[in-house]
C-alpha atoms as a PDB file:
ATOM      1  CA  UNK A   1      38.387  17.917  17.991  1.00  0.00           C
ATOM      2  CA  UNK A   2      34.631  17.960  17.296  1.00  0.00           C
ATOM      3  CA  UNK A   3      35.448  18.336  13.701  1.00  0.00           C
ATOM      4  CA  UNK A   4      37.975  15.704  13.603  1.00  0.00           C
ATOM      5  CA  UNK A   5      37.455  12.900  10.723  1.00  0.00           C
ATOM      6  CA  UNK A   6      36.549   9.833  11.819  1.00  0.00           C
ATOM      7  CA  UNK A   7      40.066   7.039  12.339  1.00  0.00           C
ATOM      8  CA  UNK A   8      40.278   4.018   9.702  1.00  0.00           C
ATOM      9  CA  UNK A   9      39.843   2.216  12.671  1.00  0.00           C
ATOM     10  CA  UNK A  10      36.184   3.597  13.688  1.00  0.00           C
ATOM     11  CA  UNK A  11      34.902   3.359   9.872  1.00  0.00           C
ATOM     12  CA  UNK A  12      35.993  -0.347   9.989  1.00  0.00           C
ATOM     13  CA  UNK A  13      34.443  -0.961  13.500  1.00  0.00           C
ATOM     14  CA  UNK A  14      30.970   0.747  11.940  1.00  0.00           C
ATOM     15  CA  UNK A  15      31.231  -1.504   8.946  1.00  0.00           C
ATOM     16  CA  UNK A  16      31.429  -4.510  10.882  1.00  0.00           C
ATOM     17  CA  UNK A  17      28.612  -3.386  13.014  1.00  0.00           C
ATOM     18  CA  UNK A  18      26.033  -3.252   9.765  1.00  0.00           C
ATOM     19  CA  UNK A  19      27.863  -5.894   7.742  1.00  0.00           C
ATOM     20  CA  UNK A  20      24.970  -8.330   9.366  1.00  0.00           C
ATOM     21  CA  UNK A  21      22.655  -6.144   7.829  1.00  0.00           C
ATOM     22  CA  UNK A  22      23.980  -4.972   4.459  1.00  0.00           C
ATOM     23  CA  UNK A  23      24.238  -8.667   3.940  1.00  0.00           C
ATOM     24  CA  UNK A  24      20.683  -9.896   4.832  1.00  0.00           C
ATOM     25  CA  UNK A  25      19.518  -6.315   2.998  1.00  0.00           C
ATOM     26  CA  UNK A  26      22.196  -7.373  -0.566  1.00  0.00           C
ATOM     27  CA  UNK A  27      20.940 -11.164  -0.198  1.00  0.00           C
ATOM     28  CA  UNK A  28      17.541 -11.050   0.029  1.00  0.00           C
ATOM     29  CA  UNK A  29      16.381  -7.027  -1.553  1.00  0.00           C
ATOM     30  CA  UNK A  30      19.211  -5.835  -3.926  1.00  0.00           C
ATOM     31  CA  UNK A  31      20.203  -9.004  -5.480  1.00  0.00           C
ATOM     32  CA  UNK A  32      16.419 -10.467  -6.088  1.00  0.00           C
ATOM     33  CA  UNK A  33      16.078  -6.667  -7.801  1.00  0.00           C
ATOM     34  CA  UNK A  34      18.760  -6.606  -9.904  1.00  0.00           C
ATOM     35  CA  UNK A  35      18.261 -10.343 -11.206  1.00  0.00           C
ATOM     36  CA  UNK A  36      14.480  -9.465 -11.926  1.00  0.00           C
ATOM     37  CA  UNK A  37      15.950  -6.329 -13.984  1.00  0.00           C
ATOM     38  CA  UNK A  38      18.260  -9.119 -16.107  1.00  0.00           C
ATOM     39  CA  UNK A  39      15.321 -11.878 -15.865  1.00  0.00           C
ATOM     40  CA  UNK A  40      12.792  -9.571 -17.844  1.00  0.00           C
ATOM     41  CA  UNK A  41      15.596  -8.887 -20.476  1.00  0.00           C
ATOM     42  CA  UNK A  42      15.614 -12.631 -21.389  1.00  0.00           C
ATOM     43  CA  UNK A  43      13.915 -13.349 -24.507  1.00  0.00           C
ATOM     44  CA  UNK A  44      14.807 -16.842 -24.595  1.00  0.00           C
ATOM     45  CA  UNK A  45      16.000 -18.557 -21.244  1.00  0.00           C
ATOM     46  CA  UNK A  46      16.271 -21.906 -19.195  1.00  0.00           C
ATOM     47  CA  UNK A  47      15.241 -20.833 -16.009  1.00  0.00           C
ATOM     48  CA  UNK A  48      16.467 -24.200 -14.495  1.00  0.00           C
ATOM     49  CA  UNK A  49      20.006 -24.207 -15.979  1.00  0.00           C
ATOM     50  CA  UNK A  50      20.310 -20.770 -15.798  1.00  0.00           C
ATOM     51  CA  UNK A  51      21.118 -20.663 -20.082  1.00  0.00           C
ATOM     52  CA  UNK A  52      20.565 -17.225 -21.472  1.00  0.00           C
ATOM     53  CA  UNK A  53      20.113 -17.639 -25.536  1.00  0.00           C
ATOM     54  CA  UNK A  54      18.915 -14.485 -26.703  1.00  0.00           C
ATOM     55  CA  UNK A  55      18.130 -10.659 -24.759  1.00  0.00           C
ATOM     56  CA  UNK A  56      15.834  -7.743 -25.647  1.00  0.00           C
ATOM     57  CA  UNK A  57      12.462  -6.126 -25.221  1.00  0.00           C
ATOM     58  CA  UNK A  58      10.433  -8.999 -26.509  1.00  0.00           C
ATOM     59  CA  UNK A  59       8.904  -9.545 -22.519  1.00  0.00           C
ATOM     60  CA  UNK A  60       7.780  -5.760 -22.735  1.00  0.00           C
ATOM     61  CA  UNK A  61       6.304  -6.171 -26.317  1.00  0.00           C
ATOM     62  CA  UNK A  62       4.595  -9.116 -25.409  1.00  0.00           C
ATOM     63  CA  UNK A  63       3.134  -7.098 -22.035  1.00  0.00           C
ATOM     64  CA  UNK A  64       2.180  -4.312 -23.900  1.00  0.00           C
ATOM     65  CA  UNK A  65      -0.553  -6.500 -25.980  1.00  0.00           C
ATOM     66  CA  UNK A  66      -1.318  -8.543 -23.701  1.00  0.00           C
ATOM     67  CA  UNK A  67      -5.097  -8.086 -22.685  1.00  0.00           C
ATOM     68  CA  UNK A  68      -4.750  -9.783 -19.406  1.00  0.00           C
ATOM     69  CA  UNK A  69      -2.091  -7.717 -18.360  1.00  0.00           C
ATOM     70  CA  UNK A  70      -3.769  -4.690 -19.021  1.00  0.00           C
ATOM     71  CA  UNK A  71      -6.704  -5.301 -17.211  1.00  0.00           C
ATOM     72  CA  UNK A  72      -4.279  -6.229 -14.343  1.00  0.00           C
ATOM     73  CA  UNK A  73      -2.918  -2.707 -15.025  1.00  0.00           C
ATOM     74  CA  UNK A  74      -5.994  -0.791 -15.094  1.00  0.00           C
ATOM     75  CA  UNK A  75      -7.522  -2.340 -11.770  1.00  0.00           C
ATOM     76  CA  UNK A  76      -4.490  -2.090  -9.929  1.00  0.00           C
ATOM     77  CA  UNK A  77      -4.557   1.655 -10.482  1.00  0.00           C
ATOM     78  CA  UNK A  78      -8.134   2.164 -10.028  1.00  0.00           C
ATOM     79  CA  UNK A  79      -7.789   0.413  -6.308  1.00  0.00           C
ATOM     80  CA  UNK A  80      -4.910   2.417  -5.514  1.00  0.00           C
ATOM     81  CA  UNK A  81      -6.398   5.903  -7.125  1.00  0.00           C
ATOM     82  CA  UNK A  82      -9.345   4.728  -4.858  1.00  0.00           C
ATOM     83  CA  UNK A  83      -8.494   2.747  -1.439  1.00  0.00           C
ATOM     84  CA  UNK A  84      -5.816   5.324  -0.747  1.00  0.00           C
ATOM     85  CA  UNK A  85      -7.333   8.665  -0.588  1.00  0.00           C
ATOM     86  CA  UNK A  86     -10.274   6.758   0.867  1.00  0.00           C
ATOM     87  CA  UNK A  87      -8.359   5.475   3.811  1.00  0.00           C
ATOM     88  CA  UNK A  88      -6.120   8.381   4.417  1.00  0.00           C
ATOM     89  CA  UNK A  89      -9.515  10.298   5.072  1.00  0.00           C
ATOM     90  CA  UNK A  90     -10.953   7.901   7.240  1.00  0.00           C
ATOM     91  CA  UNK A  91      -7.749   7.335   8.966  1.00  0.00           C
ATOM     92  CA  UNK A  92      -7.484  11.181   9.968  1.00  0.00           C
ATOM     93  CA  UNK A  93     -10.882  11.480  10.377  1.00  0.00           C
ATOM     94  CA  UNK A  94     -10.606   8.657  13.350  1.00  0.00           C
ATOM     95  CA  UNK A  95      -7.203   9.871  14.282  1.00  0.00           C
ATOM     96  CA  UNK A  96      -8.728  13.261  15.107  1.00  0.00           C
ATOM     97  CA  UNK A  97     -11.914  11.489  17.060  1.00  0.00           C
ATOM     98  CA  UNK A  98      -9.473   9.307  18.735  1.00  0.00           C
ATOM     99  CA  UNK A  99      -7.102  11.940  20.146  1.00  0.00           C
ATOM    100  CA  UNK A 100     -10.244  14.146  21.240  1.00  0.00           C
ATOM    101  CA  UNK A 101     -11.227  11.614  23.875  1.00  0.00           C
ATOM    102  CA  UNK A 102      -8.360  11.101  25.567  1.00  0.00           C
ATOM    103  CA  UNK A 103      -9.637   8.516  28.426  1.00  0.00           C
ATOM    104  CA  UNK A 104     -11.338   5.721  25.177  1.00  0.00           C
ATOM    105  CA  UNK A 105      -7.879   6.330  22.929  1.00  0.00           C
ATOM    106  CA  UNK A 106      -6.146   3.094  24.320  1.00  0.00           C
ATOM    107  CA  UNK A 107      -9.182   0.696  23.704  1.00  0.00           C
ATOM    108  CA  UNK A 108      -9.869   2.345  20.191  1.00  0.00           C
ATOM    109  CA  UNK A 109      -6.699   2.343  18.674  1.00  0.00           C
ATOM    110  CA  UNK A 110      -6.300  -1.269  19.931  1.00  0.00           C
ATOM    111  CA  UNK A 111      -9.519  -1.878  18.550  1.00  0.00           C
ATOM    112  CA  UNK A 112      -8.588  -0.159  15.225  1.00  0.00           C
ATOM    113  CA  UNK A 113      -4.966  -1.760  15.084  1.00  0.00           C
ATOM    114  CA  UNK A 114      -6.727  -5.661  15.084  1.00  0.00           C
ATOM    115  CA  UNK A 115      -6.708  -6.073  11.392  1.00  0.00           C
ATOM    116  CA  UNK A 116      -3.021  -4.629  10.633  1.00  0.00           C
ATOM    117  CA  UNK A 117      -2.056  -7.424  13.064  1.00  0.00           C
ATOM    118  CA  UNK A 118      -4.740 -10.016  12.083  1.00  0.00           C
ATOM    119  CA  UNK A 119      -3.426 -12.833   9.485  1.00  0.00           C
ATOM    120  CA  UNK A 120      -4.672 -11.932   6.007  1.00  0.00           C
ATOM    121  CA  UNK A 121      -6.265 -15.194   4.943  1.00  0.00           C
ATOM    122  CA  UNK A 122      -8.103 -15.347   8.451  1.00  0.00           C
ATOM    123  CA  UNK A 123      -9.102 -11.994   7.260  1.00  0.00           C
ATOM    124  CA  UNK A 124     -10.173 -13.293   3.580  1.00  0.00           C
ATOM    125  CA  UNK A 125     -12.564 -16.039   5.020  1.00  0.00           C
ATOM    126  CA  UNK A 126     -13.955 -13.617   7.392  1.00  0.00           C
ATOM    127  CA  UNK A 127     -14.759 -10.937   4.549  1.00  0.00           C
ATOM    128  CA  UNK A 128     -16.004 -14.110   2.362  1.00  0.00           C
ATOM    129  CA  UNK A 129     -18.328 -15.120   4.947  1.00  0.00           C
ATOM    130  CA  UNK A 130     -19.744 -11.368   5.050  1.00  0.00           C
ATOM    131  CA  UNK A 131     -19.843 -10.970   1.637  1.00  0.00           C
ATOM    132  CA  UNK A 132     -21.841 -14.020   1.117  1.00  0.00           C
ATOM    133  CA  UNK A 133     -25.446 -13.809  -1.237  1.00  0.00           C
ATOM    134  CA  UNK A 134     -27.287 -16.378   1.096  1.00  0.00           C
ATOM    135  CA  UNK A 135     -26.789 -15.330   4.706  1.00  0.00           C
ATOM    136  CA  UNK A 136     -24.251 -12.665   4.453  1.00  0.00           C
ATOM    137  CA  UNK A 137     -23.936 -10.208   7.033  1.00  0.00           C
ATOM    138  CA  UNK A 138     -23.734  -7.625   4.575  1.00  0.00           C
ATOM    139  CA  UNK A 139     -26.536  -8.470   2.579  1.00  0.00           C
ATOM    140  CA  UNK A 140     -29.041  -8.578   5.724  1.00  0.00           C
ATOM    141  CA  UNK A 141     -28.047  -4.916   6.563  1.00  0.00           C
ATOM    142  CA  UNK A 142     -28.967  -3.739   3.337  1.00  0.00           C
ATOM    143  CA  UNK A 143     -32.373  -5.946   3.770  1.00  0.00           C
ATOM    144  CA  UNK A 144     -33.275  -3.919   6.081  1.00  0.00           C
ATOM    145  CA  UNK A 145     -33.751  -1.004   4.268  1.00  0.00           C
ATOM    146  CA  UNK A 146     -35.198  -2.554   1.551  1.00  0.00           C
ATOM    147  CA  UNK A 147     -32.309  -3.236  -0.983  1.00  0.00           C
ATOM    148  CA  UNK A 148     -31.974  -6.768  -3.028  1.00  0.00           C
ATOM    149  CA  UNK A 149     -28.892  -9.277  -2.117  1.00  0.00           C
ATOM    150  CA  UNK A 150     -26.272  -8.347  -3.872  1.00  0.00           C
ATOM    151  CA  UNK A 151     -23.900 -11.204  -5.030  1.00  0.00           C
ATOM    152  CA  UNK A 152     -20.830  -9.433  -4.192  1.00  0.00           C
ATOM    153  CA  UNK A 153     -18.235 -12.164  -4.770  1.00  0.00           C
ATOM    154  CA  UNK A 154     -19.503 -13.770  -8.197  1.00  0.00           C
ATOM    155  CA  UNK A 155     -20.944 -10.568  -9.928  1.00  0.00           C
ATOM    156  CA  UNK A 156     -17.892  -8.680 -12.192  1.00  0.00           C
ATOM    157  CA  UNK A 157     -19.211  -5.397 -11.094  1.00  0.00           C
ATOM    158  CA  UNK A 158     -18.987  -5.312  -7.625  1.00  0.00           C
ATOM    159  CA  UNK A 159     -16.442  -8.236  -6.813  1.00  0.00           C
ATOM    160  CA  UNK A 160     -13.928  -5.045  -7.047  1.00  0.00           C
ATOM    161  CA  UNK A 161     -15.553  -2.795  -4.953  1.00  0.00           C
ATOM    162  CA  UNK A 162     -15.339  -5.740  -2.659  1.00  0.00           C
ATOM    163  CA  UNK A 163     -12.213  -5.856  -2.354  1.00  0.00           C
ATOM    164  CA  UNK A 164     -11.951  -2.470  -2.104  1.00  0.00           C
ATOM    165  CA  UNK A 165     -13.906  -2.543   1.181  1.00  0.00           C
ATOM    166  CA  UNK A 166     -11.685  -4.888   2.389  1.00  0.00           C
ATOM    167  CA  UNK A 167      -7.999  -3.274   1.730  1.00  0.00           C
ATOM    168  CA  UNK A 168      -9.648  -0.225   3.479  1.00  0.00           C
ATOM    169  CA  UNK A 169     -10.224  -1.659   6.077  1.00  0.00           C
ATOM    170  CA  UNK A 170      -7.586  -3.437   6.890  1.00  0.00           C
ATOM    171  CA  UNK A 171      -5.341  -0.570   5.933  1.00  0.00           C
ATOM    172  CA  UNK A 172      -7.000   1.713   8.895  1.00  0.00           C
ATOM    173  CA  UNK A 173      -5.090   0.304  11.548  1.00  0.00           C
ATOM    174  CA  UNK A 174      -1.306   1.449  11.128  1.00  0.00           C
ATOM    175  CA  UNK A 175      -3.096   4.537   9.771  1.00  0.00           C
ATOM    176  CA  UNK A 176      -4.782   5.554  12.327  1.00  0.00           C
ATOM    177  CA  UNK A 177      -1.740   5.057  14.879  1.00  0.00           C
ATOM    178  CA  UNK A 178       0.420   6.854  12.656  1.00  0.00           C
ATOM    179  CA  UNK A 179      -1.784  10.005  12.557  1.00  0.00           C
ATOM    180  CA  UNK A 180      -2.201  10.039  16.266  1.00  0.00           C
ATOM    181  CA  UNK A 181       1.960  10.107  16.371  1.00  0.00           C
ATOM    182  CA  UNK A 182       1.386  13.096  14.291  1.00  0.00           C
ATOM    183  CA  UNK A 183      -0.922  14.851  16.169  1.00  0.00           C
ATOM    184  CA  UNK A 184       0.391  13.807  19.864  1.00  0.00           C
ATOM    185  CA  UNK A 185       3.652  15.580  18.164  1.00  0.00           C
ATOM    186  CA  UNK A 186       2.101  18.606  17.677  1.00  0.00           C
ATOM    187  CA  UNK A 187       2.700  21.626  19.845  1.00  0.00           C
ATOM    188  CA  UNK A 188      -0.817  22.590  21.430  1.00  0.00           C
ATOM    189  CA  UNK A 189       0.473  26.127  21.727  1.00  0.00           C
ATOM    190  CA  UNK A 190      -0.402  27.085  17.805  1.00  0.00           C
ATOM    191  CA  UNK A 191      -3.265  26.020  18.735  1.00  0.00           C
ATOM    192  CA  UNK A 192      -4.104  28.398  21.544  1.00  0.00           C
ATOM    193  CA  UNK A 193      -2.719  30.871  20.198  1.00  0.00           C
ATOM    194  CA  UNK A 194      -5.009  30.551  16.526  1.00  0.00           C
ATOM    195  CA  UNK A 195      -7.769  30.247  19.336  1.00  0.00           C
ATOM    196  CA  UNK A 196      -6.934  33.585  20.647  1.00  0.00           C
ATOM    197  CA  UNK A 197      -6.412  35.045  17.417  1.00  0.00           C
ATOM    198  CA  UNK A 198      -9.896  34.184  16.647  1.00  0.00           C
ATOM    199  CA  UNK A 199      -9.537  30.686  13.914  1.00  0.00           C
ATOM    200  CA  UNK A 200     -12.339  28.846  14.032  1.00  0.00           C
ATOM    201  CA  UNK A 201     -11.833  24.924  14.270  1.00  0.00           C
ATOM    202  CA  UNK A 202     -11.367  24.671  10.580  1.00  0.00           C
ATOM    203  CA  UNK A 203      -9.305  27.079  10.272  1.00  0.00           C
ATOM    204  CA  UNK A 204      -7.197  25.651  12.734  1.00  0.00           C
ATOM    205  CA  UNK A 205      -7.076  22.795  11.277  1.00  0.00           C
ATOM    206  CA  UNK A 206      -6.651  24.172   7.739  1.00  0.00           C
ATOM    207  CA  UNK A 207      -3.828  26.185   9.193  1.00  0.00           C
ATOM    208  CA  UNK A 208      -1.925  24.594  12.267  1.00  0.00           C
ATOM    209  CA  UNK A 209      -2.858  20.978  12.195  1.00  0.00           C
ATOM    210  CA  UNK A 210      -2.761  19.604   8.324  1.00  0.00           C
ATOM    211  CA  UNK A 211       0.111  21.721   7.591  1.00  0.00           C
ATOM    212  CA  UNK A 212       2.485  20.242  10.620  1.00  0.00           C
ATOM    213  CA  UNK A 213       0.793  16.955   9.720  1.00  0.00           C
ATOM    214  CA  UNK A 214       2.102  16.633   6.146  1.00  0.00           C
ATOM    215  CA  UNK A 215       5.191  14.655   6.578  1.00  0.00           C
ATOM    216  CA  UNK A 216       3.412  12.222   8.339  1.00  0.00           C
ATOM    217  CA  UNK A 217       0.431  12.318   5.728  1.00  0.00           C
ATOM    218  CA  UNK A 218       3.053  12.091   3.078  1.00  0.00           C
ATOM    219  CA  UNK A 219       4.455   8.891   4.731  1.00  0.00           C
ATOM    220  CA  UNK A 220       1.208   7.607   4.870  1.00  0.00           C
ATOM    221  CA  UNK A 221      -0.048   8.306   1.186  1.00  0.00           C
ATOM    222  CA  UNK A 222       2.954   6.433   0.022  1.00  0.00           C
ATOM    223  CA  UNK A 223       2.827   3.613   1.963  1.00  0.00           C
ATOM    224  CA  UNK A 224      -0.898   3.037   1.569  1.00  0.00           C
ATOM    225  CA  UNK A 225       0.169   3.266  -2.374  1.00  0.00           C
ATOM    226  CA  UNK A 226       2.983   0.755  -1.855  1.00  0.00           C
ATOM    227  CA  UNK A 227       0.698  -1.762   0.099  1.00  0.00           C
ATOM    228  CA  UNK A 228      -2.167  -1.803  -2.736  1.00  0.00           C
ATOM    229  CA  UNK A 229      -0.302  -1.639  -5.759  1.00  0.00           C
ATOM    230  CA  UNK A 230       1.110  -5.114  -3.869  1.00  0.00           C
ATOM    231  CA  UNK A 231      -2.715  -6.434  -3.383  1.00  0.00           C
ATOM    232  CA  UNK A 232      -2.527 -10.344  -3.295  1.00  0.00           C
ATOM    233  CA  UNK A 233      -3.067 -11.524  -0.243  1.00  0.00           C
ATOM    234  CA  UNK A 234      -6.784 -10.423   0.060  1.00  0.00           C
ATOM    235  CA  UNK A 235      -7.623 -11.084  -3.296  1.00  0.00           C
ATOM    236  CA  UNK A 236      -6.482 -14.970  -3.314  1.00  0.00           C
ATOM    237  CA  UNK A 237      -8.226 -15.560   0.153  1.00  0.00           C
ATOM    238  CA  UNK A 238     -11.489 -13.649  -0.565  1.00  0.00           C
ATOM    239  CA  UNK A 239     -12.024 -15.535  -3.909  1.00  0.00           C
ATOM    240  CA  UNK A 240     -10.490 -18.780  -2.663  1.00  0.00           C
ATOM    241  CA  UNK A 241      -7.818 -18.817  -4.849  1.00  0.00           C
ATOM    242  CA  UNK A 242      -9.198 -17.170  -8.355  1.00  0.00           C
ATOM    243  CA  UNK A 243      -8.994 -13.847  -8.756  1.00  0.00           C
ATOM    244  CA  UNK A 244     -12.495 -12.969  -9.092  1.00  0.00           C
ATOM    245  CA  UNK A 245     -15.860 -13.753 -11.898  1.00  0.00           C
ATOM    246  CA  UNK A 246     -13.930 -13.162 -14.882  1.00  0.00           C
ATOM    247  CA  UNK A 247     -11.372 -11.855 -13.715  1.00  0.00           C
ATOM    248  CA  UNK A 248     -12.256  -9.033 -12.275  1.00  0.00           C
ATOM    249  CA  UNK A 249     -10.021  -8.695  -9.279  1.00  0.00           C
ATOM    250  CA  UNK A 250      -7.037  -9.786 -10.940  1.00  0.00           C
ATOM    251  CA  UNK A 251      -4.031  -7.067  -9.749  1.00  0.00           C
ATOM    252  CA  UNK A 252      -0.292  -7.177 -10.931  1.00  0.00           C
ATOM    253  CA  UNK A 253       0.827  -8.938  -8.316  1.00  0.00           C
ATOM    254  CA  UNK A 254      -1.764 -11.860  -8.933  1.00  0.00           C
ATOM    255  CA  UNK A 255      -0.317 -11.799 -12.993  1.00  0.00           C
ATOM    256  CA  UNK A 256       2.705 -11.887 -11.764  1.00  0.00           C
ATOM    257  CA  UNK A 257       1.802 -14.582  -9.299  1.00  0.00           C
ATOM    258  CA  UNK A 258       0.096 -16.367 -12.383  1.00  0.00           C
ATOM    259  CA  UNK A 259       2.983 -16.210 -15.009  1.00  0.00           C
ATOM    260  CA  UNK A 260       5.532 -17.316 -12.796  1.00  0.00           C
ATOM    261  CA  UNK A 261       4.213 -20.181 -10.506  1.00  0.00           C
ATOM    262  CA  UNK A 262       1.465 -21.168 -12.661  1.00  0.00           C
ATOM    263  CA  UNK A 263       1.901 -20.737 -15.996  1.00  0.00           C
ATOM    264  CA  UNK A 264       6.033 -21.092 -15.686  1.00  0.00           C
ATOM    265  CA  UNK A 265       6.600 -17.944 -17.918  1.00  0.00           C
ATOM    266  CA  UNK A 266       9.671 -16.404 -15.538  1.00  0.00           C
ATOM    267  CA  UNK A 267      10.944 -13.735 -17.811  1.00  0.00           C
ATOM    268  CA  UNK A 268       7.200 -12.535 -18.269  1.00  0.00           C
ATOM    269  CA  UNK A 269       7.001 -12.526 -14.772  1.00  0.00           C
ATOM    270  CA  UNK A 270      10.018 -10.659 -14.157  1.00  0.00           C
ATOM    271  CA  UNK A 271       9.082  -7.973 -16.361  1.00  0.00           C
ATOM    272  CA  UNK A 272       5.702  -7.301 -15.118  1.00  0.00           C
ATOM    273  CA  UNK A 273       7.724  -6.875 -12.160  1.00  0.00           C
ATOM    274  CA  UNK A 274       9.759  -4.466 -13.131  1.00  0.00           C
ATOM    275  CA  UNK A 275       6.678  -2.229 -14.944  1.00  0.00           C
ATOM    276  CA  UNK A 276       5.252  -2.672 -10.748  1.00  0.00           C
ATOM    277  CA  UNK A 277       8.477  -1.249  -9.405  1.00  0.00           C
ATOM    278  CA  UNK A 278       8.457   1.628 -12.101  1.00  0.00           C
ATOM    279  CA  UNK A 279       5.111   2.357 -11.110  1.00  0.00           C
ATOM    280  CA  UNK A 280       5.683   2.341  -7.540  1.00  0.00           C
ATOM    281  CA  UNK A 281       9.071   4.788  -8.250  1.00  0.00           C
ATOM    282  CA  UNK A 282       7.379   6.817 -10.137  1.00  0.00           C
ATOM    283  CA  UNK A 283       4.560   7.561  -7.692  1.00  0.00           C
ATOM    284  CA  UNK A 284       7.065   7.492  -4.872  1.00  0.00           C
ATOM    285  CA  UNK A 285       8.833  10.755  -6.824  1.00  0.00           C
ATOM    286  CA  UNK A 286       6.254  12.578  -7.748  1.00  0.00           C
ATOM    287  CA  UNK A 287       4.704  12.512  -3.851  1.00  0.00           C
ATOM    288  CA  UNK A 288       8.280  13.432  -2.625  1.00  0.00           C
ATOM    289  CA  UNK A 289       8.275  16.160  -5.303  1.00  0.00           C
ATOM    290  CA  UNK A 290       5.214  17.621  -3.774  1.00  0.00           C
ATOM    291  CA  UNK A 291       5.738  17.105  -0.106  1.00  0.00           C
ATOM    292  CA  UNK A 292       9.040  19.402  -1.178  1.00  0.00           C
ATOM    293  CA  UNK A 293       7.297  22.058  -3.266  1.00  0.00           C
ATOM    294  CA  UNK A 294       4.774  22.209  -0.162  1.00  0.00           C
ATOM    295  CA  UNK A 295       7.721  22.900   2.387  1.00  0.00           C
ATOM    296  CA  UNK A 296       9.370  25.738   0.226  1.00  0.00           C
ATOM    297  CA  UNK A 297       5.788  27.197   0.339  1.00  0.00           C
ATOM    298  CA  UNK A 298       5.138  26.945   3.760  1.00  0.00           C
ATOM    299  CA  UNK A 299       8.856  28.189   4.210  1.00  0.00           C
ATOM    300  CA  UNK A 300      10.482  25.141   5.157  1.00  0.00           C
ATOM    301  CA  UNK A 301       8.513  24.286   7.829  1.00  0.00           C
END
């Protein structure tokens, strides 16, 4: 009986339980996907009457020589290859304070969770306002050791590092909670016993912890990835709707932003979309790919 295959009349009574669902999910995620896929194919097209003269890889061409998209390209990646490793550390570095000191945890990771929660323009003026030359917060810390204003939100070479700051830390938040998940999951005994066995702490660490915590860390690499390859919110608050001195914030979300609600260029839009989703697959694979080589070596733990 327990291997009995599930009646007609079961499989239609599941269906109709997610059919709410697989619509909302078709409508509003599959459907918007595959029409971007056909949009950036669309050489020559009347987005308002929906007329489709000519298809091919003009859109891609036309991306590929295109200056402005390129440096959208190239800081896009350098805030992911940055912001994420940066606050994955910091995140597990926290986590691990956090979950020593058991009787503060509740009012830290409340205290930590704030921005995840907190809207992101509010958090864009607030970051503006700190940021400022003349009376930044910022800038008086580092006059008290003696270093010069810096003009962090008009000056090309440090309006990304800006942001930077920012999308760290408002990425710590769901971070941090996630790690402790990790950790609170963990059974203490491999610890006791490494303990008895001698380990020091980083051992124990290197050993017990970080291994069991790699699914979790895995999760968290990718979606930190996701969330700043999809950088616009912070960048059209914290430059007040610009995307930096010349510039220099610009992301592929903002082009894409640009090309179709400013400029009116959809199928250029649609097809920097598409290069975004390939690069988000493609790092999405390749971190699966090594979570998967690290569980054969660790033997499937």
């Amino acid at each position: 009986m327990l291997n009995a295959k599930p009646s007609v009349k079961s499989t239609l009574k599941a269906l109709l339980y997610l059919a709410p669902f697989l619509i909302i999910t078709g409508t509003f995620a599959v459907w918007p996907l595959i029409h971007a896929f056909l949009m950036s194919s669309y050489t020559h097209y009347n987005y308002y009457t929906n007329q489709v003269s000519a298809i091919g890889w003009g859109n891609f061409i036309t991306l590929w020589h295109d200056p402005t998209f390129q440096l959208a390209c190239r800081n896009t990646l350098l805030l992911v290859l940055v912001v994420m490793p940066t606050t994955v550390l910091l995140s597990l570095l926290i986590a691990l304070g956090i979950n020593r000191s058991r009787h503060l945890a509740g009012f830290f990771r409340t205290i930590y969770f704030l921005p995840f929660v907190t809207s992101t323009v509010a958090i864009g003026l607030v970051w503006n306002w700190l940021f400022r030359l003349d009376g930044g917060l910022l800038n008086r810390f580092l006059g008290c050791f003696g270093i010069n204003a810096i003009d962090w939100l008009n000056d090309p070479h440090y309006a990304l590092p800006a942001l930077m700051v920012v999308c760290v830390w408002q990425g710590l938040g769901i971070n941090i909670i996630l790690f402790l998940a990790g950790l609170n999951h963990i059974d203490q005994r491999y610890a006791v016993i490494a303990t008895l066995d001698g380990a020091s702490p980083w051992q124990r660490f290197t050993n017990v912890t970080w291994p069991l915590l790699l699914p979790i860390t895995i999760l968290i690499v990718v979606n930190t990835s996701i969330t700043n390859f999809k950088v616009f919110d912070q960048v059209y608050a914290l430059f007040h709707g610009t995307a930096g001195p010349s510039n220099a914030d610009l992301t592929l979300m903002y082009y894409l932003y640009q090309k179709f609600y400013v400029e009116n260029q959809f199928t250029l839009a649609a097809a920097s979309g598409v290069v975004l989703f390939v690069l988000v697959g493609g790092l999405t694979l390749l971190t699966y790919g090594y979570y998967r080589h690290r569980r054969r070596q660790l033997g499937g733990r």
